[in-house]
N, C-alpha and C. Protein backbone atom coordinates (compact mmCIF):
# COMPACT_ATOMS: atom_id res chain seq x y z
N UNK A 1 0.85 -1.17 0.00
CA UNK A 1 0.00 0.00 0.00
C UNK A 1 0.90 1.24 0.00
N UNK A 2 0.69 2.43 -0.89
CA UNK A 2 1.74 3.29 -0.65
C UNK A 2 1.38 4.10 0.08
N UNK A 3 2.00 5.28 0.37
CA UNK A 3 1.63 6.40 1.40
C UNK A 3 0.19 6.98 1.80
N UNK A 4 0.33 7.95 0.23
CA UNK A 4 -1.17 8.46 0.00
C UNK A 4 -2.24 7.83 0.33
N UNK A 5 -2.45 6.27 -0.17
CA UNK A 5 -3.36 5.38 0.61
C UNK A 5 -3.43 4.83 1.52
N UNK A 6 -2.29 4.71 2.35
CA UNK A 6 -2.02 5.15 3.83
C UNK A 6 -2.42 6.11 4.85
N UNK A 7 -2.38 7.16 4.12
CA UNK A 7 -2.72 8.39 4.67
C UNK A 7 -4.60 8.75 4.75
N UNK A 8 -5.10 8.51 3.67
CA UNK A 8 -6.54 8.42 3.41
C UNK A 8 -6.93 7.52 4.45
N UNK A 9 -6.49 6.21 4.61
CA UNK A 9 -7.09 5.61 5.72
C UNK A 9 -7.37 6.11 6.69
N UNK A 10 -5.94 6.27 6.87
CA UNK A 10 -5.97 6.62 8.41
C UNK A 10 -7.10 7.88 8.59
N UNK A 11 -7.34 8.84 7.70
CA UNK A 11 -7.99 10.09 7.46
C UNK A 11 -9.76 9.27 7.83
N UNK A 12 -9.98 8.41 7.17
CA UNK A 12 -11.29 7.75 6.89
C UNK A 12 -11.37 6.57 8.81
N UNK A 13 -10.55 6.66 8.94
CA UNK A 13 -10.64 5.62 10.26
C UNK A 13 -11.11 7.26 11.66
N UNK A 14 -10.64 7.90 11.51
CA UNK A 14 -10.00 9.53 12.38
C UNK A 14 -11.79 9.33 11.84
N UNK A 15 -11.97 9.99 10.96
CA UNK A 15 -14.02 10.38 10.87
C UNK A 15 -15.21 9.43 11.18
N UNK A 16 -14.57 8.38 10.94
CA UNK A 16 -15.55 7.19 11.53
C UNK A 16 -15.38 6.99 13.46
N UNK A 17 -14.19 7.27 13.78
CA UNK A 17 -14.34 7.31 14.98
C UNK A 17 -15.16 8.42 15.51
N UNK A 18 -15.01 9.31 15.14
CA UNK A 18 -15.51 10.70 15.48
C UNK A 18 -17.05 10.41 14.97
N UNK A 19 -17.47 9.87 14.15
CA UNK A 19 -18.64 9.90 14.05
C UNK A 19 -19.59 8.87 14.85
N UNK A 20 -18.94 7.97 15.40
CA UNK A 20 -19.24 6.52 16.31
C UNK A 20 -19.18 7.08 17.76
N UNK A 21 -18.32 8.42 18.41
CA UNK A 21 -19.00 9.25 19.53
C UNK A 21 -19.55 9.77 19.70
N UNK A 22 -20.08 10.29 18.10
CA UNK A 22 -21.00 11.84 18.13
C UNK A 22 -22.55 10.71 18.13
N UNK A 23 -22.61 9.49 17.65
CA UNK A 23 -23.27 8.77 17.76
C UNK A 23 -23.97 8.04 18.95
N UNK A 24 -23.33 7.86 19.78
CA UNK A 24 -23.07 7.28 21.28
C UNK A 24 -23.62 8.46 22.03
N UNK A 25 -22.95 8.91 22.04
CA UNK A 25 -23.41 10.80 22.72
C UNK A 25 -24.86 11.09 22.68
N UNK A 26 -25.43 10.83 21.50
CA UNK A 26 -26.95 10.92 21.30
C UNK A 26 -27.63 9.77 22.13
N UNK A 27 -27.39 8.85 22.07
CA UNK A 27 -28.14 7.45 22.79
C UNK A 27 -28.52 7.53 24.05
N UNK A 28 -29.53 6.91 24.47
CA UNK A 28 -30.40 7.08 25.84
C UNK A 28 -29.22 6.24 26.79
N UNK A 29 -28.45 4.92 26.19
CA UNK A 29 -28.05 3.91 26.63
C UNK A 29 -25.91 4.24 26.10
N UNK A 30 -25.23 3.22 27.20
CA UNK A 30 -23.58 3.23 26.98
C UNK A 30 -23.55 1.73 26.37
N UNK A 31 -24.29 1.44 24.52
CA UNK A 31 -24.03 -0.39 25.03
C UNK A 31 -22.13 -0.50 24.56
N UNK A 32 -21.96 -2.03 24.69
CA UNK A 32 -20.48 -2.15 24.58
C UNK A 32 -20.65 -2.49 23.34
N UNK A 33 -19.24 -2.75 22.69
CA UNK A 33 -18.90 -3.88 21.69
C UNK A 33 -20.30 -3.21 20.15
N UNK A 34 -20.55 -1.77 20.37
CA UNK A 34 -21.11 -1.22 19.22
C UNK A 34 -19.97 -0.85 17.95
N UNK A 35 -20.69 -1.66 16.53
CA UNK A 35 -20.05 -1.46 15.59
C UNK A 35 -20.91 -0.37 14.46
N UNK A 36 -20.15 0.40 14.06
CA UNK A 36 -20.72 1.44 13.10
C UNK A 36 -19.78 1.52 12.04
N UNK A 37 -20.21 0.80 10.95
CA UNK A 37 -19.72 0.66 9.62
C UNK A 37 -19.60 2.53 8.82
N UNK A 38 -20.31 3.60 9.11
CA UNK A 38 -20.32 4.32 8.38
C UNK A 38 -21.33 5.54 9.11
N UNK A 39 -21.83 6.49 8.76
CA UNK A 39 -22.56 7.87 9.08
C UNK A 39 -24.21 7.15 9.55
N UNK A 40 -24.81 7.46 10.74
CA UNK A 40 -25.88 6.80 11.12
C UNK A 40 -26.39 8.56 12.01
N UNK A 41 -27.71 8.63 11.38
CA UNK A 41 -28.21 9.93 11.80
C UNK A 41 -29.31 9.56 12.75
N UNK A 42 -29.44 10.47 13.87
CA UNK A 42 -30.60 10.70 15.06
C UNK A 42 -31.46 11.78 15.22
N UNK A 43 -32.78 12.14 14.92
CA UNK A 43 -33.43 13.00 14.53
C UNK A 43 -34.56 12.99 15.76
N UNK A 44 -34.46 13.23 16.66
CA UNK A 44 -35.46 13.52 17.64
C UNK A 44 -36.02 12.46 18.51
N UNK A 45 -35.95 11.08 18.04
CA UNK A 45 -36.66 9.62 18.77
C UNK A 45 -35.45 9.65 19.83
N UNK A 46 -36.36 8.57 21.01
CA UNK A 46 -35.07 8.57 22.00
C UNK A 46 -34.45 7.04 21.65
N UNK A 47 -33.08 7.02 21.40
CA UNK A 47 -33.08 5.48 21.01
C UNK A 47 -31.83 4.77 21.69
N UNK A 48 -32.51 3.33 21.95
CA UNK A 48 -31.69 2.50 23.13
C UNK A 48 -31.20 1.45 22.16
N UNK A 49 -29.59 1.02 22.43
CA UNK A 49 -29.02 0.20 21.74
C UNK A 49 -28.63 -0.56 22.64
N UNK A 50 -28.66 -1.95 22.21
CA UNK A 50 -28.08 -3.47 23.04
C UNK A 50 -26.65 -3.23 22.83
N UNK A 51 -26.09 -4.27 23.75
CA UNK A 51 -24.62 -4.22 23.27
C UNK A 51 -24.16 -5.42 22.01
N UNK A 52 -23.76 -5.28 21.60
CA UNK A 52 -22.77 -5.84 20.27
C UNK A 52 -23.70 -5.04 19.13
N UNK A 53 -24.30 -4.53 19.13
CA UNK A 53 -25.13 -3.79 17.78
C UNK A 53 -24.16 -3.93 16.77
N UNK A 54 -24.21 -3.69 15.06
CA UNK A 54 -23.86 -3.68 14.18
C UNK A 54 -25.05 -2.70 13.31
N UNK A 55 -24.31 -1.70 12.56
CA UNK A 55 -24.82 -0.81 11.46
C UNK A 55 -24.24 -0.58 10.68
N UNK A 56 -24.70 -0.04 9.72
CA UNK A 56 -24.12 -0.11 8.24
C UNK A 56 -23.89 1.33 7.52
N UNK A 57 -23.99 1.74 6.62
CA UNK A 57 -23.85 2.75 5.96
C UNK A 57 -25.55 3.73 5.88
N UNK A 58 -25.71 4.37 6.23
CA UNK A 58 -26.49 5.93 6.19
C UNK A 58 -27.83 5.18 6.87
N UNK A 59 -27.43 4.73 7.85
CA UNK A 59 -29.01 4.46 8.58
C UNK A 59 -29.27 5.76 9.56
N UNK A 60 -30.51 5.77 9.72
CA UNK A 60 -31.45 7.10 9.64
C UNK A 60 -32.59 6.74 10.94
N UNK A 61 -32.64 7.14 11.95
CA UNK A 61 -33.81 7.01 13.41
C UNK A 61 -34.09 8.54 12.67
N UNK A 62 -35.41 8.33 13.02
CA UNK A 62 -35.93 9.74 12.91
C UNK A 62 -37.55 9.43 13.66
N UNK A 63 -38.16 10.86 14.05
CA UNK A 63 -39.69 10.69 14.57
C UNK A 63 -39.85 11.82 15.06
N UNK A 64 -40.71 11.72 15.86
CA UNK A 64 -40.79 13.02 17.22
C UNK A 64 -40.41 13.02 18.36
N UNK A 65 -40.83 14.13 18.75
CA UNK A 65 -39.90 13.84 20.29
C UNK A 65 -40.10 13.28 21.16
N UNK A 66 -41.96 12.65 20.79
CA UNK A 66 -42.62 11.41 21.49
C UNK A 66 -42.04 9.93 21.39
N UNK A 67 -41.02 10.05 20.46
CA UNK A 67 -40.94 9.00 19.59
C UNK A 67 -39.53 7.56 20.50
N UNK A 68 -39.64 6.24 20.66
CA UNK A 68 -38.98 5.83 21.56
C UNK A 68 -38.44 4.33 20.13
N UNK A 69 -37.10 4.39 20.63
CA UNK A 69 -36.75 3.24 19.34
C UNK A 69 -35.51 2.53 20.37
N UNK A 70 -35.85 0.93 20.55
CA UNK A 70 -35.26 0.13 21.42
C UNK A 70 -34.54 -1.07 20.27
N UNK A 71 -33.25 -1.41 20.52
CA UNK A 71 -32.64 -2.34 19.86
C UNK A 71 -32.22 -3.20 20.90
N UNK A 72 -32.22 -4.30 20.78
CA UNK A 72 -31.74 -5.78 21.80
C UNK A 72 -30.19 -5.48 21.52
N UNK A 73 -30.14 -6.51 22.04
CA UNK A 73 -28.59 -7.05 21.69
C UNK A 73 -28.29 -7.76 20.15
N UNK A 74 -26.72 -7.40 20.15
CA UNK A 74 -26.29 -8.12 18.48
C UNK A 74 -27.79 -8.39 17.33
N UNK A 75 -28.22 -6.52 17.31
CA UNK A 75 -28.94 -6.36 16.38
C UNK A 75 -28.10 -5.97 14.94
N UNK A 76 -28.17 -6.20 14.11
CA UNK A 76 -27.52 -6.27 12.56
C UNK A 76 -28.53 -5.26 11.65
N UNK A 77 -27.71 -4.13 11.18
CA UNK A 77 -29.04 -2.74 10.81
C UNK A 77 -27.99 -3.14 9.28
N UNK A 78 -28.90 -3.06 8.15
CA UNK A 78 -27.85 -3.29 6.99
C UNK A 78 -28.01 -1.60 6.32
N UNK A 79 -27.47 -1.65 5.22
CA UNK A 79 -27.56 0.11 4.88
C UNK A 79 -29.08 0.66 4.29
N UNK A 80 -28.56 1.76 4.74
CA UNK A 80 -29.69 2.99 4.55
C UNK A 80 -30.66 2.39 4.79
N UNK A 81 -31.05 1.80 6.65
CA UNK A 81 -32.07 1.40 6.81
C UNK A 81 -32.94 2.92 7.38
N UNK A 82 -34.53 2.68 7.76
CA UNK A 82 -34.64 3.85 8.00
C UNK A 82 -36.17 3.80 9.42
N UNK A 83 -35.68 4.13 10.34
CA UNK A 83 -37.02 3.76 11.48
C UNK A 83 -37.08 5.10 11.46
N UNK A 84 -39.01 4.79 11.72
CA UNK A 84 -39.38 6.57 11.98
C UNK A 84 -40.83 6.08 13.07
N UNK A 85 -40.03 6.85 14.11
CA UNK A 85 -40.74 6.37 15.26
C UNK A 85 -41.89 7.74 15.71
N UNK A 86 -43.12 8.07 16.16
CA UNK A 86 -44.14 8.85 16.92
C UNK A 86 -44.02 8.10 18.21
N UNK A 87 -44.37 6.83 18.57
CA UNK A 87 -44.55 6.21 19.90
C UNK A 87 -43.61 5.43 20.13
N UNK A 88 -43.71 3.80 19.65
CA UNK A 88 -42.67 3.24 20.36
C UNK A 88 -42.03 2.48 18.73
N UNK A 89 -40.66 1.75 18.65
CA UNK A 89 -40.36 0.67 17.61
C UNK A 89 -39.31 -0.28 18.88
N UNK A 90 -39.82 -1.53 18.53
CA UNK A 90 -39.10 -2.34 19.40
C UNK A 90 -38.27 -3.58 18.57
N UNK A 91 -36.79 -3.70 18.46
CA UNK A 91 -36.57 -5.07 18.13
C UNK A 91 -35.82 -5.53 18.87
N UNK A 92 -35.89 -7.55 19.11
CA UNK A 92 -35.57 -8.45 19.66
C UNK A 92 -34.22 -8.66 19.28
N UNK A 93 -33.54 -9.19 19.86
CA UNK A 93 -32.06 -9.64 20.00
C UNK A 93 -32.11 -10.41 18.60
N UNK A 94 -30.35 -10.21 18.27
CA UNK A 94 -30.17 -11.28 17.16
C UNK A 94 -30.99 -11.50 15.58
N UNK A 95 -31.60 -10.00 15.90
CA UNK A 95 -32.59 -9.92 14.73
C UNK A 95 -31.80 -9.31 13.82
N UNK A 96 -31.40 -9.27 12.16
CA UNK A 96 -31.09 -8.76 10.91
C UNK A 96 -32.37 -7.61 10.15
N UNK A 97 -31.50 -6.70 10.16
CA UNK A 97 -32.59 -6.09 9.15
C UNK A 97 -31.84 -5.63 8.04
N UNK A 98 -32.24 -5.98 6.91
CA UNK A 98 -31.33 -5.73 5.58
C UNK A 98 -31.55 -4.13 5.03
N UNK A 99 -31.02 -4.39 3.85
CA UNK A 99 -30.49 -2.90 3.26
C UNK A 99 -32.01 -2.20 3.15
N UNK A 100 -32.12 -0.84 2.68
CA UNK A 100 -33.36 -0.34 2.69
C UNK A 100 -34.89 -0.66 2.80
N UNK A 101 -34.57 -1.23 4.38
CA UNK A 101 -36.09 -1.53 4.65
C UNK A 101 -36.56 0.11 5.65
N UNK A 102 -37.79 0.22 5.59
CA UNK A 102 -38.15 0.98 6.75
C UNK A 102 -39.21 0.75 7.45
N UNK A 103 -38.99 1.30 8.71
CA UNK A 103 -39.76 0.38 9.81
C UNK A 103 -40.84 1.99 10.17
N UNK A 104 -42.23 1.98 10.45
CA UNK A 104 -42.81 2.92 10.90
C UNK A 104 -43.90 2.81 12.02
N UNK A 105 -44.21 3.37 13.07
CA UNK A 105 -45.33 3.03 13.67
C UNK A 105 -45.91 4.17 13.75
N UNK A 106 -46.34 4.91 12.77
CA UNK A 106 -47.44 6.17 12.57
C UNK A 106 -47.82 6.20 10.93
N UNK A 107 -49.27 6.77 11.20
CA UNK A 107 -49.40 7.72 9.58
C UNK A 107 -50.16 8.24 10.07
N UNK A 108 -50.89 8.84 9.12
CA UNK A 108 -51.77 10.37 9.05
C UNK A 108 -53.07 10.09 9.06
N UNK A 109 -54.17 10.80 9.99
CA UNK A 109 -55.42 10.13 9.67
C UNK A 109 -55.89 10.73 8.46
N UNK A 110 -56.65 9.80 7.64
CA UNK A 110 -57.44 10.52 6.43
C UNK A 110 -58.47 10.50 6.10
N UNK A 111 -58.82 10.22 7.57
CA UNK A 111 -60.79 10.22 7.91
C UNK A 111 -61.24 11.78 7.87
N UNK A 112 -60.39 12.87 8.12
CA UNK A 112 -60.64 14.27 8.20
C UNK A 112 -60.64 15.44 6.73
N UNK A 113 -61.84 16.01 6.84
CA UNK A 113 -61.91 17.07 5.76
C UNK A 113 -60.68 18.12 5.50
N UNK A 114 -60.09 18.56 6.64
CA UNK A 114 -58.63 19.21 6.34
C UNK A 114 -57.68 19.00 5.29
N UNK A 115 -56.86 19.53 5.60
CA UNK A 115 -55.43 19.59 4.72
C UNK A 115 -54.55 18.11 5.54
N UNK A 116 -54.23 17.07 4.41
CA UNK A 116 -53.55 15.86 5.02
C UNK A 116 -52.37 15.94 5.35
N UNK A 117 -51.42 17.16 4.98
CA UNK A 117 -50.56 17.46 5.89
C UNK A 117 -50.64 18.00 7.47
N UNK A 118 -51.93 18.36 7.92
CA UNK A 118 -51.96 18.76 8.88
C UNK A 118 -52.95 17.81 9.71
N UNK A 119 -53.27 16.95 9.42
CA UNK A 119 -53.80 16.12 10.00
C UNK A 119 -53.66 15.37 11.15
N UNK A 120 -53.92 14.67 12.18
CA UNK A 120 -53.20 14.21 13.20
C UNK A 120 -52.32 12.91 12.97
N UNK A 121 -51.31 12.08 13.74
CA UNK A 121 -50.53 11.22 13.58
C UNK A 121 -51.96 10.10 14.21
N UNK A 122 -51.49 8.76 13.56
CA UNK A 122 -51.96 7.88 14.62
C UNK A 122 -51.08 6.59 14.37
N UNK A 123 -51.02 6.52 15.81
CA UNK A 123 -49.77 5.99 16.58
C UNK A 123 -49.94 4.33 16.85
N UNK A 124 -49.58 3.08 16.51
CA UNK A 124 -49.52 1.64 17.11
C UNK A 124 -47.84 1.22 16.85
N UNK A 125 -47.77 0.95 18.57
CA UNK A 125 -46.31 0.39 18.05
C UNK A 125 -46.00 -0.89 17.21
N UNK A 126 -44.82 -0.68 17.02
CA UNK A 126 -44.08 -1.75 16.25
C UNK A 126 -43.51 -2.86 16.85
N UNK A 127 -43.21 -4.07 17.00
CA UNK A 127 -42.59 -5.15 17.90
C UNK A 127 -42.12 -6.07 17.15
N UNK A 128 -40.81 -6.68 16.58
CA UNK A 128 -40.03 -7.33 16.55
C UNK A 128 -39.04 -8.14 17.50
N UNK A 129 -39.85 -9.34 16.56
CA UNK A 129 -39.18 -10.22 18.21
C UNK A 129 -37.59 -10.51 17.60
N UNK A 130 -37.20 -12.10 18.55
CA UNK A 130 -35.92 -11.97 18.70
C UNK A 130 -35.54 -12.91 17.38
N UNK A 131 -34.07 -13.21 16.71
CA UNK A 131 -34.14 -13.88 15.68
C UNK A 131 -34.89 -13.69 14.59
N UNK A 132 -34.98 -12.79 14.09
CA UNK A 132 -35.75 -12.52 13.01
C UNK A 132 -34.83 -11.61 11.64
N UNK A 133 -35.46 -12.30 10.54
CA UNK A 133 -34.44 -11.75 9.59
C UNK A 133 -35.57 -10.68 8.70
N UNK A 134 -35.28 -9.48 8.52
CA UNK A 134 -35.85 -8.76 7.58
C UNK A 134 -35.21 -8.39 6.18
N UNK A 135 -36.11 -8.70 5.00
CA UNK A 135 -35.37 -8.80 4.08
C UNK A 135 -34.99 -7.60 3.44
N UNK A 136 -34.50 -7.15 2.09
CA UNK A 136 -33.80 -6.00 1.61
C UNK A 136 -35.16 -5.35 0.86
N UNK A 137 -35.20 -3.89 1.20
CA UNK A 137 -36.44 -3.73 0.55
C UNK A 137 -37.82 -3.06 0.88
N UNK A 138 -38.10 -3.95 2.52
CA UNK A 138 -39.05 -4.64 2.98
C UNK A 138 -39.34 -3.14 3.90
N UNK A 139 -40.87 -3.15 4.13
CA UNK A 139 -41.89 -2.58 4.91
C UNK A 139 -42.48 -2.59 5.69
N UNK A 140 -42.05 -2.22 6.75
CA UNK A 140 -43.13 -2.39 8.34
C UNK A 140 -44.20 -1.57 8.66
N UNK A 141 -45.32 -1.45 8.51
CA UNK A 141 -45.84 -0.08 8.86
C UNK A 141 -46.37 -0.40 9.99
N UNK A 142 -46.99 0.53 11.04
CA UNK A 142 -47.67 0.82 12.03
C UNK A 142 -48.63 0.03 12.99
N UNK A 143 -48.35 -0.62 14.10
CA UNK A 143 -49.13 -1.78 15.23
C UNK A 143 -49.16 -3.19 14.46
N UNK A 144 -47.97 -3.32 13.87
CA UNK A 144 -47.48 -5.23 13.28
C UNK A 144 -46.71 -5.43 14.49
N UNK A 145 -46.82 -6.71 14.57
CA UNK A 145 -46.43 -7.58 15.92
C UNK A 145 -45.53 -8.45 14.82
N UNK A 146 -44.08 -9.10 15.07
CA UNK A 146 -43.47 -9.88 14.34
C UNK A 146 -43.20 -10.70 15.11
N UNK A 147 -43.38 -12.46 15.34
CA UNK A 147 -43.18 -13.06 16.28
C UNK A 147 -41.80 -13.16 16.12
N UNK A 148 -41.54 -14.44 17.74
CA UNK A 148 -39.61 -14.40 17.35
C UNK A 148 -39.24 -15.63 16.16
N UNK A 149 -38.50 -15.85 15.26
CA UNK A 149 -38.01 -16.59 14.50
C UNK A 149 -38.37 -16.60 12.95
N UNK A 150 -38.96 -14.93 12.42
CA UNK A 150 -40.15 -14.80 11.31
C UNK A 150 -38.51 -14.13 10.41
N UNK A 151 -39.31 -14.97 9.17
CA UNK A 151 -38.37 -14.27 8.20
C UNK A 151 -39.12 -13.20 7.13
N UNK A 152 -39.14 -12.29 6.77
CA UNK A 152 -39.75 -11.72 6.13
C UNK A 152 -39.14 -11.40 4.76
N UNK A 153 -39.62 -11.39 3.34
CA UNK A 153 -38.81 -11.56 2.49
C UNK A 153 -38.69 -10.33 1.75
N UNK A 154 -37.64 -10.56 1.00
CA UNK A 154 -37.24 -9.36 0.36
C UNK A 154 -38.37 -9.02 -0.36
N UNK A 155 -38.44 -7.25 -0.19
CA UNK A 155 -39.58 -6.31 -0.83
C UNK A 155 -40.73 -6.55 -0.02
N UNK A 156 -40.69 -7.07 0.65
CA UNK A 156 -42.11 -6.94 1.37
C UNK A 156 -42.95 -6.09 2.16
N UNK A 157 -44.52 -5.99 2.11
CA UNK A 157 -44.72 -4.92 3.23
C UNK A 157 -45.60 -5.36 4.03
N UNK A 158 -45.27 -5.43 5.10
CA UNK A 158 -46.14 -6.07 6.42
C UNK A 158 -47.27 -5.18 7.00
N UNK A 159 -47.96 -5.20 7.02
CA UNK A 159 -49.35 -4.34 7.07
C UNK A 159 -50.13 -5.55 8.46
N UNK A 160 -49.56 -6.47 8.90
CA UNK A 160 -50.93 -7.56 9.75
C UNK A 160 -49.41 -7.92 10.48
N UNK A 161 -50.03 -8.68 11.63
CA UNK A 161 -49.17 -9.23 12.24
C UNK A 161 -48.64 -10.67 11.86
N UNK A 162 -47.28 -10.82 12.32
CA UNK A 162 -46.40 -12.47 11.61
C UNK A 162 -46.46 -13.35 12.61
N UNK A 163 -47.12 -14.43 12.68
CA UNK A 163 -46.40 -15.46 13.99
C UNK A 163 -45.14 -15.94 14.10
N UNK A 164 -44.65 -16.34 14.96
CA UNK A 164 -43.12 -16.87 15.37
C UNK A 164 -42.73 -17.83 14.28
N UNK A 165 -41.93 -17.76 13.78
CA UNK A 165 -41.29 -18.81 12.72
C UNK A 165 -42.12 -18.86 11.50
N UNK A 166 -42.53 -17.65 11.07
CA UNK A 166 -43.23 -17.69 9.97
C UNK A 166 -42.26 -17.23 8.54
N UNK A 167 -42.79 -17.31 7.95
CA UNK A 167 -42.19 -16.73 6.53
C UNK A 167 -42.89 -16.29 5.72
N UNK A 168 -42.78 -15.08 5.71
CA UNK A 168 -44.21 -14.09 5.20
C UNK A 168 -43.10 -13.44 3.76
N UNK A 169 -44.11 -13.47 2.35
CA UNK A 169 -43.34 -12.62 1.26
C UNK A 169 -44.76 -12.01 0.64
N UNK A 170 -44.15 -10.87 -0.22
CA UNK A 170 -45.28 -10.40 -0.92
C UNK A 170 -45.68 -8.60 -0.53
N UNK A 171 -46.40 -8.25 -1.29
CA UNK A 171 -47.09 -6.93 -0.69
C UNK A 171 -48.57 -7.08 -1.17
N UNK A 172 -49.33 -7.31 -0.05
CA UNK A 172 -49.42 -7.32 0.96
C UNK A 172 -48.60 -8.44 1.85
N UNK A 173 -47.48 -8.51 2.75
CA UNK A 173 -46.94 -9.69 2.82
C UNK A 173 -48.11 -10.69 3.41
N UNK A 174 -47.61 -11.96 2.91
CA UNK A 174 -48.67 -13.39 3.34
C UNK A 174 -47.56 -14.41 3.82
N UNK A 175 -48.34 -15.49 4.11
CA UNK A 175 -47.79 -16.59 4.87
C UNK A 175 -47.28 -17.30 3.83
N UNK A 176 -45.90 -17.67 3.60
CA UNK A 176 -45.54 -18.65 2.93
C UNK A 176 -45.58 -19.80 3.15
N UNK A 177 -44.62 -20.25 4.21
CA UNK A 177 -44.34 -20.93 5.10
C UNK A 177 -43.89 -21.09 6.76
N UNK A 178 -43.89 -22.14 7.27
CA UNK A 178 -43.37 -22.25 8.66
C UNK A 178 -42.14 -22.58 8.56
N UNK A 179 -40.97 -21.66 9.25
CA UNK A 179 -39.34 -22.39 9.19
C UNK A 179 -39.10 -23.80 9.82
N UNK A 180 -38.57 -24.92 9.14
CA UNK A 180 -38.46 -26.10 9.74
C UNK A 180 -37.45 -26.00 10.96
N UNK A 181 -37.69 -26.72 12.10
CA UNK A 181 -37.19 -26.64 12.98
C UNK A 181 -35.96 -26.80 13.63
N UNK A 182 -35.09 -27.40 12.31
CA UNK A 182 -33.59 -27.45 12.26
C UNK A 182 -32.87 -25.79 11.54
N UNK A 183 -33.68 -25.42 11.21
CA UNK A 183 -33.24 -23.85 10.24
C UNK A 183 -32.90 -22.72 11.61
């Protein structure tokens, strides 16, 4: 390796550290053994990280200031994932969530004659259990329950709740299958 690309490293290692305290600094929680692959932004939710976490490149918490976002332990965030929390988002230990999925537990009511930007939020949390893989793509919206051991497949959007060891694909996602019990 010669200098110059020597030097860039080290330049690119110096901003990732700095950006992995300015990161920490924001968090409700001190977990250990947190890995941050790249720039991860915090926009108003209060958010709790397990220890061994793993993230990826330009993942994004965002919500209100009502807004509460809990990660287990050795949770796996793949890039430019994106949670946008009003009340609560919860995931279980050991759970994967792949590249551009986003997770939400609000929208807008549109039962009202007003302007739908100004409309009120309405709020059901989100719950992800433990072991669970989310695929690349994929859609959580607002009061889905994901049991623990559910795989959800790439592109999907979960609109109903998943039982434990399910395997839900599709939009609207559906039941594929049950994971066999050696998987």
């Amino acid at each position: 390796m010669n200098l110059r690309k020597k030097i860039e490293r080290r330049r690119f290692y110096k901003h990732l550290q700095k950006e992995t305290s300015s990161f920490i600094d924001q968090l409700q929680n001190k977990p250990q053994g947190l890995v941050l692959r790249g720039h991860v932004d915090i926009d108003y939710p209060k958010v709790e990280v397990g220890d061994g976490c793993c993230f990826r490149l330009n993942d994004y918490f965002r919500g209100t200031k009502d807004g509460m976002i809990s990660l287990g332990k050795k949770v796996w965030i793949g890039d430019n994932v994106t949670f946008n929390s009003a009340c609560k988002i919860s995931i279980g230990d050991d759970t994967m969530i792949a590249s551009n999925s986003y997770i939400v537990d609000h929208d807008h009511c549109v039962d009202t004659d007003g302007l739908l930007i100004s409309s009120p939020l309405i709020c059901q949390p989100v719950t992800i259990g433990k072991n669970v893989w989310v695929g690349a793509n994929s859609v959580i919206l607002k009061g889905v329950f994901i049991g623990d051991g559910a795989v959800i497949g790439a592109g999907s959007v979960v609109v109903k709740d998943v039982p434990a060891n399910a395997i839900v694909v599709g939009n609207p996602a559906h039941l594929l299958r049950y994971r066999k019990q050696n998987d």
